[in-house]
Structure formats: structure tokens, C-alpha cells
Protein backbone atom coordinates (compact mmCIF):
# COMPACT_ATOMS: atom_id res chain seq x y z
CA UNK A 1 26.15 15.01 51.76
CA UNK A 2 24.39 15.22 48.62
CA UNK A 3 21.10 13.83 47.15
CA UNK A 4 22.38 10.68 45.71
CA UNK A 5 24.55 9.99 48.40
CA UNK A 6 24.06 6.79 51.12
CA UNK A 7 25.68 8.25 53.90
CA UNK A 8 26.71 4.89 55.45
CA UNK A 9 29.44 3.30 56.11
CA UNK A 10 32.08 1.71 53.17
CA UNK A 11 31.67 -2.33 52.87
CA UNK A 12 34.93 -4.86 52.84
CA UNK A 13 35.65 -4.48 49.24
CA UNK A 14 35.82 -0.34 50.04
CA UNK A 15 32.82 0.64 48.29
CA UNK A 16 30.39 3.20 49.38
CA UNK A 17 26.82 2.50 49.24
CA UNK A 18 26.28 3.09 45.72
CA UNK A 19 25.89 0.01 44.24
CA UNK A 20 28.66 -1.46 41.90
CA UNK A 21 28.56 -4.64 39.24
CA UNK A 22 29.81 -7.09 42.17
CA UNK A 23 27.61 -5.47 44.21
CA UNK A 24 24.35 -7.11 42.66
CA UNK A 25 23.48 -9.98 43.62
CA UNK A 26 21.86 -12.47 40.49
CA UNK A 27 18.51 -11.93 41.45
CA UNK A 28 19.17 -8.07 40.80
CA UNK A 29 18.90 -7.03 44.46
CA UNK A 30 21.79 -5.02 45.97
CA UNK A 31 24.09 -6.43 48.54
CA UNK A 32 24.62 -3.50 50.21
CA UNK A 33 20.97 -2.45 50.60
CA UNK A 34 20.18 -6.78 51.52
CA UNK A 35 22.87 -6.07 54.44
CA UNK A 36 21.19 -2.83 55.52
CA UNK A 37 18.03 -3.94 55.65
CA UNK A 38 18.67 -7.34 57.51
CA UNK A 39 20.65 -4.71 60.31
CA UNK A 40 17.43 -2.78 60.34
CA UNK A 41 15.32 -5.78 61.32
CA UNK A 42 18.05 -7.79 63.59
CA UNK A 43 17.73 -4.74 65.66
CA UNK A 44 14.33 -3.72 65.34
CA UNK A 45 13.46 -7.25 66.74
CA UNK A 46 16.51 -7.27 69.81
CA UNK A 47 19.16 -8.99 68.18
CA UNK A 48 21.63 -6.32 68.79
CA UNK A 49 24.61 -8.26 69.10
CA UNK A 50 23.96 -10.77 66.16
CA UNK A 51 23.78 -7.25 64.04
CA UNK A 52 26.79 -6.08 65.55
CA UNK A 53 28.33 -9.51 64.06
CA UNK A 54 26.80 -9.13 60.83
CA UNK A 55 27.71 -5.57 60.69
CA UNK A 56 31.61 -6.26 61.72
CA UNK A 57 31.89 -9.33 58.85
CA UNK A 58 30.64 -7.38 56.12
CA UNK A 59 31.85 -3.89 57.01
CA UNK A 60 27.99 -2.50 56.15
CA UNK A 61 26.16 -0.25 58.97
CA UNK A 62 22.65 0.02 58.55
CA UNK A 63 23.35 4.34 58.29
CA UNK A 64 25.38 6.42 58.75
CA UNK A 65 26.45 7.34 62.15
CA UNK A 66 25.11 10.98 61.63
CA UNK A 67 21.62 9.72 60.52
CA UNK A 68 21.71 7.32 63.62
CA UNK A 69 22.52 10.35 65.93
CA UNK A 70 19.73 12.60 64.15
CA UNK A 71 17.08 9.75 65.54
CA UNK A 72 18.60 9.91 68.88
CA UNK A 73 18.32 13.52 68.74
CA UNK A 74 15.31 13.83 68.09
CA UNK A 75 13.80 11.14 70.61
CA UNK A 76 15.84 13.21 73.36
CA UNK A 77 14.20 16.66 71.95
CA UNK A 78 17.93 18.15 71.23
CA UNK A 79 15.85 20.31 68.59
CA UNK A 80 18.77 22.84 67.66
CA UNK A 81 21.14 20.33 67.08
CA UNK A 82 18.82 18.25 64.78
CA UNK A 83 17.98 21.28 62.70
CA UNK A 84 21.86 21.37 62.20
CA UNK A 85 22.43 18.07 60.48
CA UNK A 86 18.65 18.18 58.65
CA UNK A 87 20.57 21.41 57.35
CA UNK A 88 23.56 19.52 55.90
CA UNK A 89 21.63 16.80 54.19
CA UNK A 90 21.64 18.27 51.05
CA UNK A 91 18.26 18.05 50.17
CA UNK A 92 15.78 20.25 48.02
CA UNK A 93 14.45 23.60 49.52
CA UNK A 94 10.85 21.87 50.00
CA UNK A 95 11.81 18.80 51.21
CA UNK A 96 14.05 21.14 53.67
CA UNK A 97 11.51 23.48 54.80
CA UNK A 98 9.11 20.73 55.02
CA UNK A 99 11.28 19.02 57.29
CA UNK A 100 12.34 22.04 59.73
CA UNK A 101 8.14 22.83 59.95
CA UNK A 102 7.94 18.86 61.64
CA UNK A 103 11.04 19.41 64.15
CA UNK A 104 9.86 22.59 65.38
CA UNK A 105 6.08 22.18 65.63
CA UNK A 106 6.91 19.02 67.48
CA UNK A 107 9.14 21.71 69.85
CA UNK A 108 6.82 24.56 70.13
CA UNK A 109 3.81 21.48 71.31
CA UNK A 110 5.96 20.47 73.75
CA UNK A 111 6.69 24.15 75.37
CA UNK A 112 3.08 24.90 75.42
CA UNK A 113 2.42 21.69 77.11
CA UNK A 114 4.72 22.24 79.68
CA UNK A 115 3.32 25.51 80.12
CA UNK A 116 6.20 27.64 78.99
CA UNK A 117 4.68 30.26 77.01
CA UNK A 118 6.80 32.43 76.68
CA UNK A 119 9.73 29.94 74.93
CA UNK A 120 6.40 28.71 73.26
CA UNK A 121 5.50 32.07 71.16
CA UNK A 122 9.51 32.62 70.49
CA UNK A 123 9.35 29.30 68.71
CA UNK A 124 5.78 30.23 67.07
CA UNK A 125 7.40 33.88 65.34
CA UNK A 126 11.04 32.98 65.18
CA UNK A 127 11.42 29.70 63.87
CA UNK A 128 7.81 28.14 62.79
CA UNK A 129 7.26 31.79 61.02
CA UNK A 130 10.46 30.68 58.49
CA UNK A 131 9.34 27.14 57.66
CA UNK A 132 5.44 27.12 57.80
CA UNK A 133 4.01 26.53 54.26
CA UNK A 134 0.55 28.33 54.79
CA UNK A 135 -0.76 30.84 56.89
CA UNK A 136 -3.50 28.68 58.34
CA UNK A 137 -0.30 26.54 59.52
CA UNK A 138 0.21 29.27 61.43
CA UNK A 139 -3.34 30.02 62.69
CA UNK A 140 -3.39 26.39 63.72
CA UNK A 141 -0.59 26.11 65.75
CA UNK A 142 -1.51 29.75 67.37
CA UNK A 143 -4.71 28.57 68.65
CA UNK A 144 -3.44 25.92 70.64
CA UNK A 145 -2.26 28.54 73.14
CA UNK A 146 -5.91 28.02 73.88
CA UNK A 147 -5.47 24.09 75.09
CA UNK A 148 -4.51 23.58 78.68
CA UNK A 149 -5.30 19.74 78.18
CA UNK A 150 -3.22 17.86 76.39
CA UNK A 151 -6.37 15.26 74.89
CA UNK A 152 -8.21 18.70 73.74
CA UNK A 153 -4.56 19.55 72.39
CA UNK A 154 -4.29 16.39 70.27
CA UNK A 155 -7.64 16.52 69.32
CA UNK A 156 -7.04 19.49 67.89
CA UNK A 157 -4.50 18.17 66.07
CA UNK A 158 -6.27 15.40 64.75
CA UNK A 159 -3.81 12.97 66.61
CA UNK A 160 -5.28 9.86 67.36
CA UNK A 161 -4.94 8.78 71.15
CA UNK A 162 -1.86 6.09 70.53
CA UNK A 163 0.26 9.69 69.53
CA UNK A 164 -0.80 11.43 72.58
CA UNK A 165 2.69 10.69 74.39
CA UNK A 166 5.43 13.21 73.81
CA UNK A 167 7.41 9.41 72.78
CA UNK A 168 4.90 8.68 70.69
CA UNK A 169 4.69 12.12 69.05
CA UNK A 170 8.68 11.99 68.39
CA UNK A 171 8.41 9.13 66.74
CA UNK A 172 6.40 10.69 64.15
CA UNK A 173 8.29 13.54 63.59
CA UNK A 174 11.59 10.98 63.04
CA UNK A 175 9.10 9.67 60.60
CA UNK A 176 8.23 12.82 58.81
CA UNK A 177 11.94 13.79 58.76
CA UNK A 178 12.52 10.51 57.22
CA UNK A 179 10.24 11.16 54.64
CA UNK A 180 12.07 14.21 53.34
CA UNK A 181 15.55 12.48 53.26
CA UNK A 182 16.84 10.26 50.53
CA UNK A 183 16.25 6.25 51.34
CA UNK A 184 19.61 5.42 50.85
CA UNK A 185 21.16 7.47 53.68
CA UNK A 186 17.83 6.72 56.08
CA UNK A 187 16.10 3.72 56.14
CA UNK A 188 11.97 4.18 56.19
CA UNK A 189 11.58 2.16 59.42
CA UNK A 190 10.88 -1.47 59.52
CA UNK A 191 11.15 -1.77 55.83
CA UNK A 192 12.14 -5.49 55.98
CA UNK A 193 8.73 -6.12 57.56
CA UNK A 194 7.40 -3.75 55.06
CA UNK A 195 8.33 -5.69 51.86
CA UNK A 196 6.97 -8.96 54.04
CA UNK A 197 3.79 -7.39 53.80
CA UNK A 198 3.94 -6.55 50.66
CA UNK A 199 4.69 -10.00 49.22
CA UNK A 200 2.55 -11.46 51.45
CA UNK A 201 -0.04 -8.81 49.80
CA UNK A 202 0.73 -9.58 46.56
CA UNK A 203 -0.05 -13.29 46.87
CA UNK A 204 -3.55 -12.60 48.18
CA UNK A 205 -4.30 -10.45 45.33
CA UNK A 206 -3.43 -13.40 43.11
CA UNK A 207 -5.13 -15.84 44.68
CA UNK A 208 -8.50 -16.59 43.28
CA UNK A 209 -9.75 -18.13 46.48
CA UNK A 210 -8.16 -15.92 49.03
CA UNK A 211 -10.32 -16.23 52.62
CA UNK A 212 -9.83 -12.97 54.22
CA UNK A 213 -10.83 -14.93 57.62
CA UNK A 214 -7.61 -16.85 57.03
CA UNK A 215 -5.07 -15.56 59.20
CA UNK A 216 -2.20 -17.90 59.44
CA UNK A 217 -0.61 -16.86 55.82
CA UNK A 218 3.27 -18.39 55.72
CA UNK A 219 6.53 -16.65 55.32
CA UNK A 220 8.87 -19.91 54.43
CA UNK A 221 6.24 -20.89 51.05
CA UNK A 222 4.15 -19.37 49.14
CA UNK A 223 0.70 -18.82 49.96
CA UNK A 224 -1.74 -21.07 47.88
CA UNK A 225 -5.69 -21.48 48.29
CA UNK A 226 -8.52 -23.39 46.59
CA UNK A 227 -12.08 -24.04 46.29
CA UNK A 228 -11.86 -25.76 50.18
CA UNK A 229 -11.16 -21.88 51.21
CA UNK A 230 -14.58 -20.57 50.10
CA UNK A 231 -17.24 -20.28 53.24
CA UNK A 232 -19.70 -23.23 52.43
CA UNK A 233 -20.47 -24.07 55.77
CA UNK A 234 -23.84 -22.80 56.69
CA UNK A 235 -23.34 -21.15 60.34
CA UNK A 236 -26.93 -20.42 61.31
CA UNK A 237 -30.18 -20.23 59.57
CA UNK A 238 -33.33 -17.13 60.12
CA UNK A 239 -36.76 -18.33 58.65
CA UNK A 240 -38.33 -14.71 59.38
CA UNK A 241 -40.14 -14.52 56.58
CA UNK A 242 -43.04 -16.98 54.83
CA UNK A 243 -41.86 -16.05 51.15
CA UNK A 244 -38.94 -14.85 48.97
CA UNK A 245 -36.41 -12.66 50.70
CA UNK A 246 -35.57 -10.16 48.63
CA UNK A 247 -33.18 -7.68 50.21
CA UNK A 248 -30.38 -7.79 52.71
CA UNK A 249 -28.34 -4.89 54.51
CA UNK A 250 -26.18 -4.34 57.69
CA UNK A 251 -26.79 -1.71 59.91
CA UNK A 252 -23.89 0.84 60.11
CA UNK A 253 -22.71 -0.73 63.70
CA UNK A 254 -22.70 -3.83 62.34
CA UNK A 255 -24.99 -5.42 65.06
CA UNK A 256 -28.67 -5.41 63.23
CA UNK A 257 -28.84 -6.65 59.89
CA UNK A 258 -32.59 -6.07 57.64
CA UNK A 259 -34.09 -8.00 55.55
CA UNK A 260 -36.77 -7.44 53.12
CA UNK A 261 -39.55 -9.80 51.66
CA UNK A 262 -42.23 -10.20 48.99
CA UNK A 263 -44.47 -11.34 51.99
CA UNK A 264 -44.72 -7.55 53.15
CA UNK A 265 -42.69 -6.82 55.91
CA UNK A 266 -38.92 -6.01 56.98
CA UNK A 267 -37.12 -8.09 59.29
CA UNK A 268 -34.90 -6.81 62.02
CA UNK A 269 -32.16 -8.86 63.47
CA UNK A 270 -29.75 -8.98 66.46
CA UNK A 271 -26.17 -10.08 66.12
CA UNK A 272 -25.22 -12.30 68.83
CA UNK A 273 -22.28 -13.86 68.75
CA UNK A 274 -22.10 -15.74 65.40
CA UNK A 275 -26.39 -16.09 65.45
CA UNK A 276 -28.81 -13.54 63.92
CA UNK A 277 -31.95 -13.31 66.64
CA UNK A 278 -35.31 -11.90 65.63
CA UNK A 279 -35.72 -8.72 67.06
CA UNK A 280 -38.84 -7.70 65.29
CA UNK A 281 -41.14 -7.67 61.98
CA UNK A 282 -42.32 -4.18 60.38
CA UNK A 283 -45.02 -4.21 58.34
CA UNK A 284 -45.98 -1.17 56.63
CA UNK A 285 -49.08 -2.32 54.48
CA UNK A 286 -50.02 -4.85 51.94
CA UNK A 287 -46.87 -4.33 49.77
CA UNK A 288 -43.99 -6.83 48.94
CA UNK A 289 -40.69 -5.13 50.07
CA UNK A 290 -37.76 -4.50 47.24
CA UNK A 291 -35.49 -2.25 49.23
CA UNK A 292 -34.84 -1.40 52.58
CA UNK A 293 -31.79 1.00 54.00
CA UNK A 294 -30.78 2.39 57.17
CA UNK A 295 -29.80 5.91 58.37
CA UNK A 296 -26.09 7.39 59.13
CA UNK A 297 -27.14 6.98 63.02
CA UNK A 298 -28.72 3.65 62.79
CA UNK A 299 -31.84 5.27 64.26
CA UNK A 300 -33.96 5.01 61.18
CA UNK A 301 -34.76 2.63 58.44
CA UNK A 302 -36.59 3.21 55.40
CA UNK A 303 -38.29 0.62 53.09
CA UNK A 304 -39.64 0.88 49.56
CA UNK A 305 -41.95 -1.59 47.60
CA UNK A 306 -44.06 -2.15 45.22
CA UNK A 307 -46.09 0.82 45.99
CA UNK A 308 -46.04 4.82 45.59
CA UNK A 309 -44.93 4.73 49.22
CA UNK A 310 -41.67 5.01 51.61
CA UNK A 311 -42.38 3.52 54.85
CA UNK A 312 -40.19 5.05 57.94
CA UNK A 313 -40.17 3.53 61.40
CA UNK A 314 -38.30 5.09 64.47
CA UNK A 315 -36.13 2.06 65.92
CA UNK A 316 -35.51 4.48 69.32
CA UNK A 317 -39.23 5.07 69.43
CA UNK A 318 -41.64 3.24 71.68
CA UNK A 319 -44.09 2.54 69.26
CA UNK A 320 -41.06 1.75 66.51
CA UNK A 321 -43.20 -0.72 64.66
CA UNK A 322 -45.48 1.59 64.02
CA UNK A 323 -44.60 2.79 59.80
CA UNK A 324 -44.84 6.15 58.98
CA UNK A 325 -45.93 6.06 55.37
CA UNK A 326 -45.07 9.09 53.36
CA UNK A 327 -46.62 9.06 49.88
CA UNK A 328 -45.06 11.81 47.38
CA UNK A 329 -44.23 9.78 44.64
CA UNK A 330 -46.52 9.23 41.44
CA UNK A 331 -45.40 5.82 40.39
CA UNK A 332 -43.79 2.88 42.65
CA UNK A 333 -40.38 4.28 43.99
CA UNK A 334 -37.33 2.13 42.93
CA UNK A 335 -34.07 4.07 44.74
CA UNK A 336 -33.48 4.86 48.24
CA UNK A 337 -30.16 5.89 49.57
CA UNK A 338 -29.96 7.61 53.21
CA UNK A 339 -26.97 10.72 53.33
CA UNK A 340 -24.10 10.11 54.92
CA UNK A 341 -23.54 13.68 56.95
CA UNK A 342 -27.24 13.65 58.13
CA UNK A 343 -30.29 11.69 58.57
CA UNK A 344 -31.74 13.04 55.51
CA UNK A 345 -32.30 10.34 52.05
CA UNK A 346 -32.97 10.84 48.82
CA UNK A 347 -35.37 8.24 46.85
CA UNK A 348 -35.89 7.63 43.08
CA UNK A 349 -39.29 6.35 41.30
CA UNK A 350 -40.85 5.66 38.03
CA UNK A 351 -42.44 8.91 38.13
CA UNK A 352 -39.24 10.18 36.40
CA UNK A 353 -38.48 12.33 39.91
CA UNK A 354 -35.35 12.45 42.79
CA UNK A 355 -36.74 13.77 45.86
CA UNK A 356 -34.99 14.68 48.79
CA UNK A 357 -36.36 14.19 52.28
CA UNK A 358 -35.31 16.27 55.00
CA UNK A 359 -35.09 15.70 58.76
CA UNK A 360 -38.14 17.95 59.16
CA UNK A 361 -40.54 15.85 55.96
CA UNK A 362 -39.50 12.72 58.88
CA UNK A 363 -40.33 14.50 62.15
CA UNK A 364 -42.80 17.50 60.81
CA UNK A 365 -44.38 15.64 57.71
CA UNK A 366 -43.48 18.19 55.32
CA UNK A 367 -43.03 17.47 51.82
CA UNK A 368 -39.90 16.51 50.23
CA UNK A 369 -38.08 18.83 47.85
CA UNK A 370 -37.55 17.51 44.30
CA UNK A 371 -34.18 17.85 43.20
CA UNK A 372 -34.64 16.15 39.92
CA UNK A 373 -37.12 15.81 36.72
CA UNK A 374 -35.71 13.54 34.54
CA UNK A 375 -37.18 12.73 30.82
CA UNK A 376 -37.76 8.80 31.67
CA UNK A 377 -37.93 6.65 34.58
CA UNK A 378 -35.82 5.90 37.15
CA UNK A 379 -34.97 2.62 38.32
CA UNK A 380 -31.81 3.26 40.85
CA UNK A 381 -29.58 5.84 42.77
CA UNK A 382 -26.27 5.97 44.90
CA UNK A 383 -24.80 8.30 47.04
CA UNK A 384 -21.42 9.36 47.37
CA UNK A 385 -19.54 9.91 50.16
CA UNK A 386 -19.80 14.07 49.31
CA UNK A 387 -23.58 13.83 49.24
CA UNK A 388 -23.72 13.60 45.47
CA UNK A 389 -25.57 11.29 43.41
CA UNK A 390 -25.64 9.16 40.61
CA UNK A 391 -28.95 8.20 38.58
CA UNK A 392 -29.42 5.36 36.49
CA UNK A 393 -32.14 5.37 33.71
CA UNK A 394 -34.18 2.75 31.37
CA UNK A 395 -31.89 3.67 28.91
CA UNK A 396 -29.32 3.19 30.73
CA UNK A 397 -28.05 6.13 31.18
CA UNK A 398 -26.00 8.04 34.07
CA UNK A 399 -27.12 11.49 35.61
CA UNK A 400 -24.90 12.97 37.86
CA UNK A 401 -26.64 15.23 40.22
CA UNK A 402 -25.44 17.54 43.57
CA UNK A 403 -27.62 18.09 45.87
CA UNK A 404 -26.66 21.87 45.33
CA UNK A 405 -27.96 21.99 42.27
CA UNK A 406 -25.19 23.05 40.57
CA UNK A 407 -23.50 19.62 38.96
CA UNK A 408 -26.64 17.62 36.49
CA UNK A 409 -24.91 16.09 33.58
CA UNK A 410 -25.42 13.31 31.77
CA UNK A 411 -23.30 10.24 30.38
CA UNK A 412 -24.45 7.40 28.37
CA UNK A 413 -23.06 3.42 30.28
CA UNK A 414 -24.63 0.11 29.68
CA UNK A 415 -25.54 -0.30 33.59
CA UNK A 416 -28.43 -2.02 34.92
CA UNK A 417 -28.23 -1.55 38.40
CA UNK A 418 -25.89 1.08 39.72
CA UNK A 419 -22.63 0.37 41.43
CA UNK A 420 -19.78 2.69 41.89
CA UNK A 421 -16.98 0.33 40.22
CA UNK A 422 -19.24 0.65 37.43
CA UNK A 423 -19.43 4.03 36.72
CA UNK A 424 -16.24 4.79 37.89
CA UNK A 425 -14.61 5.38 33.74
CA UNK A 426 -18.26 7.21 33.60
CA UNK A 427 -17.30 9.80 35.92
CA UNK A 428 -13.59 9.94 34.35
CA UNK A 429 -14.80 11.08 31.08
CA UNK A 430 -17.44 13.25 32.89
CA UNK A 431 -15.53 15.09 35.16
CA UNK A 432 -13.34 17.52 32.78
CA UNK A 433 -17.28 18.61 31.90
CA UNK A 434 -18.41 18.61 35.07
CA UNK A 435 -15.81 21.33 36.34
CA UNK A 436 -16.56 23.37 32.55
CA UNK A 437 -19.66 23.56 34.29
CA UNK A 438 -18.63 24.51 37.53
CA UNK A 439 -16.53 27.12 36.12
CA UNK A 440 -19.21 28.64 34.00
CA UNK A 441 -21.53 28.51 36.78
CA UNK A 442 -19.07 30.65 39.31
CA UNK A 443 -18.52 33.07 36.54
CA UNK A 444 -21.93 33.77 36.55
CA UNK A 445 -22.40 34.94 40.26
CA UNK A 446 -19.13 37.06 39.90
CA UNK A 447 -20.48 40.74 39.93
């Protein structure tokens, strides 16, 4: 069966699946596909019989009987004989070969599982050999040998703990199969509820005043939303501080939340329930607080002011509202932004400088290492998720900066305050420069 072929059965007019003129219905949708798609979901929800009805009146199966046995084949592990009909599909020699690689990984997993070794390493040189697309494929799926557990196994894998079943597991591979066969001659399962979602999707995204704590979104009429849907119900109230509250940020959990305040101090509050509850004030000195942020392990949190100073405080320390001030910084420091692999952050000032503080400047008091001299001062930084980061100027400028010191570039944006939607088309023009620079760089250290 070829590429462009449906592989199911002829309707009651004696036409394949490939769609004719009388085939299309006005709204431009095809019959045939409407039918196969409403079989799909009258069984996938346990209306056999009604399908069987529907199927019999308008002489449509969902697929083909072949591509309905290759499913059952594969949830009943009959590996040699699913490899057959994959083989006949007619499809390219990648989607092929990418499609044998899922069947039999999913067979040798299974043998080493159930202990059998010996069948195991067959299947690893004989038939994985032939289909994997890398060698580290192949190193992968070698070192499981070492698993005798089958959580360590999956772990391994990177499987999360719903796939750990050999059921579960099968059903993925029917999905990866599916995924290298044409649509028309296997359905991508649950694709009725699929284009639900999508249309449902596609309403939120034009609603102005979508509520994402609205739930109950209707199938049978279109979804619509006004002003009434925007939160303006106050739920609960803090009065922590005795001036303006500046600054507000969630802990990583999600079950502290800090606030900062131009009467000095940082604020540090419980979630309970739908209530914030005062857990405690920090006060690091006679400073009003601009910024505060908190570390990739929620252990820390770090607050900057109007002052040369970063104040630290231990949360998991006895004495946590004790502030350790660390003052390296010539001019009052404007950035801070913690790393994201680490509990390490990086801080901007007026002093023109980007320092980097290290776990060792928190625990050991060492100074910071400066990773950046610009020409004017800094007002505001962001890190990205790669431990990168992005420097905006007073003239508003962009500075792109690794922390590897290999990546400092510059890029002109009319940006006050950075954000990462911002400087997004920044980046797009930058990047084609960026890896000029990369390139040049590695060409260096060649010998």
C-alpha cells in the first residue's frame, strides 16, 4: 500500500478513501474522513455497537483491517509479525527505520525485564543494530543490561511513572508507529477529541477576557466572555508593611510569596489555603527595598535597594532573619536574578558592572567575580533558562552575555525594563552574529 493510499475500507457509492467531488461535504470537510473519525470516537468512548451501525450504513471502517490488526499486534507483543506489515506500508526509508527502532526497543525492554538475556542481546546486535539511528542509541539501550529494577529501568529511560507498565509502554510504541504512517490509513488516536480541543483552544485565544480559572467551557456554543470574567473580587488582604509596596514574587514552590517595601524590609508569607499569613519581616538596614528574588531551592532570598548592598538571609537557618550584607558594588545595584542550575545569582548596578556570586561569596564571604564592564550604567538583567544573560542599559541598549565568557554582543532595542517577549526579535537578529562569534572563537583554540 502506497504513501497516498487510505487503506480502509470502500464506502456505499464504491469509492476508496480518497476523497472525490461528492465526497465533500459544503463546508469543505470530507465525508469519508467525518465517518472515520466519528468511528474512532464511538469506540474510543464504548459505543461499539452504535459504530458497528454507523459503520454497516455507510460502508466506511474507521481503517483498514490490517492497520487494526497491527494495533492488536502490537498490544499482544507479536513483534515479528508487526515488523511484517510496518514492512508493507510503503513508507519512506526513515520513516521505516524509524519505526522498526520503536517495535524492537519496546521488545528487547521487555526481554531484559523478564530476565532473558540471552534473547535480550540477540535482539540488541541482530535487529536494534539494523534500525538504530546513532550509536549512542545503541550505548543506551546496552547499558540497561545494568537495571534489574524496572523504576531504575524507566528512569533511565526518561519514562515518566504512568509508562512504567509493559501496557502502558505498548501504547506508546502504537503511538510512535503511528507517527511514521500516513494519517489516512491510521488514525492519530482520539483525534475527534483532539480537534475538540483545538477549537475549544482557539476560542480562548480569541477571547479578550478569557478566565483561565474558568473551567466549564461548552461544546454545543461557542465560548464567549466579558468584563464580569476578570478577577475583581478582592480574596484576602496583607497590611505587612507601613508604606509603599514595591515588589512582589512567588517562591519557586509556590507556597511563600515576598514582598518588598520602601519602609525597609521584605515580607515573607505563607500560603494557606486561599490566605497569605505573615511568616516574618527581614530587615537588612535603613534602605527602602526595590527588588527582592529567591533561589532555585527556595532556600535563599536576596534583596536589593537603594543602597550599594545585596542583603542575603538563610530561610533554613536558625537565625534566618539575620541579613548577610555583602557590599561589592560601587553605586546602588539595580538587577538581581538567581541561576537556575545552582544557587549562584548574578546582580547588576550603576557602577556599570555584572557580578556573579558564587555559592562559596554566600557561605565563605568571598568576593564575587565580575563578568561584565560595561561603558554606562546598568539598570536591569534576566536570566535564561541556559544560564545566559541579557543586560539592559540607559541607552537602552541590549548586551548579551554567557557566563562563559565567550558570547558579549551588543544590540540596540527601545526597552526600559527587560522582559524576554521583548527582546525576543533582539536576539533573532543577534543570533546569526552570535554563532560568527562562536565560530571564530573555536577556531582559535584549534591547534
Amino acid at each position: 500500500m502506497g504513501r497516498g493510499e487510505s487503506g480502509f475500507g470502500e464506502n456505499e457509492n464504491g469509492s476508496n478513501g480518497e476523497s472525490s467531488n461528492s465526497d465533500i461535504l459544503p463546508s469543505g470537510i470530507s465525508r469519508t474522513e467525518y465517518v472515520r473519525i466519528m468511528l474512532q470516537a464511538l469506540h474510543d468512548l464504548g459505543y461499539s455497537r452504535s459504530g458497528q451501525m454507523l459503520a454497516d450504513e455507510s460502508g466506511i471502517q474507521a481503517e483498514a483491517t490490517q492497520i487494526a490488526e497491527l494495533r492488536t499486534m502490537i498490544h499482544d507483543g507479536n513483534w515479528d509479525k508487526v515488523i511484517k506489515v510496518i514492512e508493507k506500508q510503503g513508507i519512506t526509508e526513515v520513516e521505516l527505520q524509524s519505526a522498526l527502532f520503536s517495535v524492537r526497543k519496546q521488545q528487547y525492554l521487555e526481554l531484559v525485564e523478564a530476565g532473558n538475556v540471552g534473547s535480550a542481546l540477540k535482539c540488541l546486535r541482530g535487529s536494534i543494530a539494523k534500525y538504530a539511528v546513532t550509536s549512542s542509541d545503541l550505548h543506551d539501550l546496552s547499558a540497561i543490561l545494568l537495571y534489574k529494577v524496572p523504576r531504575d529501568l524507566m528512569a533511565h529511560l526518561g519514562l515518566p511513572d504512568s509508562c512504567s507498565s509493559v501496557t502502558e509502554r505498548r501504547r506508546v510504541v502504537v503511538q510512535e508507529v503511528q507517527g511514521c504512517l500516513p494519517a489516512s490509513s491510521m488514525l492519530p488516536e482520539r483525534r475527534l477529541e483532539t480537534l475538540l480541543c483545538q477549537a475549544v483552544e482557539a476560542q480562548k485565544q480569541r477571547s479578550m477576557y478569557f478566565n483561565s480559572l474558568d473551567r466549564s467551557i461548552p461544546l454545543i456554543e461557542d465560548y464567549r466572555s466579558g468584563p464580569d470574567q476578570l478577577p475583581t473580587c478582592r480574596l484576602h488582604a496583607v497590611q505587612s508593611h507601613t508604606d509603599e509596596a514595591w515588589f512582589v514574587t512567588w517562591s519557586h514552590d509556590g507556597s511563600k510569596v515576598a514582598t518588598t517595601s520602601r519602609d525597609c524590609s521584605v515580607a515573607i508569607h505563607n500560603l494557606e489555603g486561599k490566605r497569605l499569613v505573615q511568616d516574618c519581616i527581614l530587615r537588612p538596614r535603613d534602605a527602602a527595598i526595590s527588588q527582592c528574588a529567591w533561589s532555585a531551592s527556595d532556600r535563599y532570598i536576596a534583596a536589593i535597594g537603594s543602597s550599594h548592598e545585596v542583603a542575603l538571609w538563610d530561610l533554613a537557618a536558625p537565625d534566618r532573619q539575620r541579613a548577610k550584607l555583602m557590599e561589592y558594588h560601587g553605586d546602588t545595584v539595580t538587577g538581581i536574578k538567581w541561576l537556575r542550575s545552582s544557587d549562584e545569582f548574578v546582580t547588576c548596578a550603576l557602577d556599570k558592572r555584572v557580578l556573579r556570586w558564587s555559592d562559596r561569596c554566600i557561605s565563605d564571604g568571598l568576593a564575587p567575580e565580575e563578568i561584565w564592564q560595561s561603558g554606562c550604567r546598568l539598570h536591569d538583567l534576566a536570566v535564561t533558562s541556559d544560564d545566559s544573560i541579557a543586560v539592559a542599559t540607559t541607552e537602552k541598549e541590549i548586551v548579551v552575555l554567557s557566563l562563559a565568557g565567550i558570547i558579549r554582543h551588543r544590540c540596540a532595542l527601545r526597552l526600559g525594563s527587560i522582559s524576554w517577549r521583548g527582546i525576543r526579535r533582539a536576539w533573532c537578529a543577534m543570533r546569526i552574529r552570535i554563532l560568527r562569534c562562536l565560530y571564530s572563537h573555536a577556531t582559535q583554540l584549534l591547534p
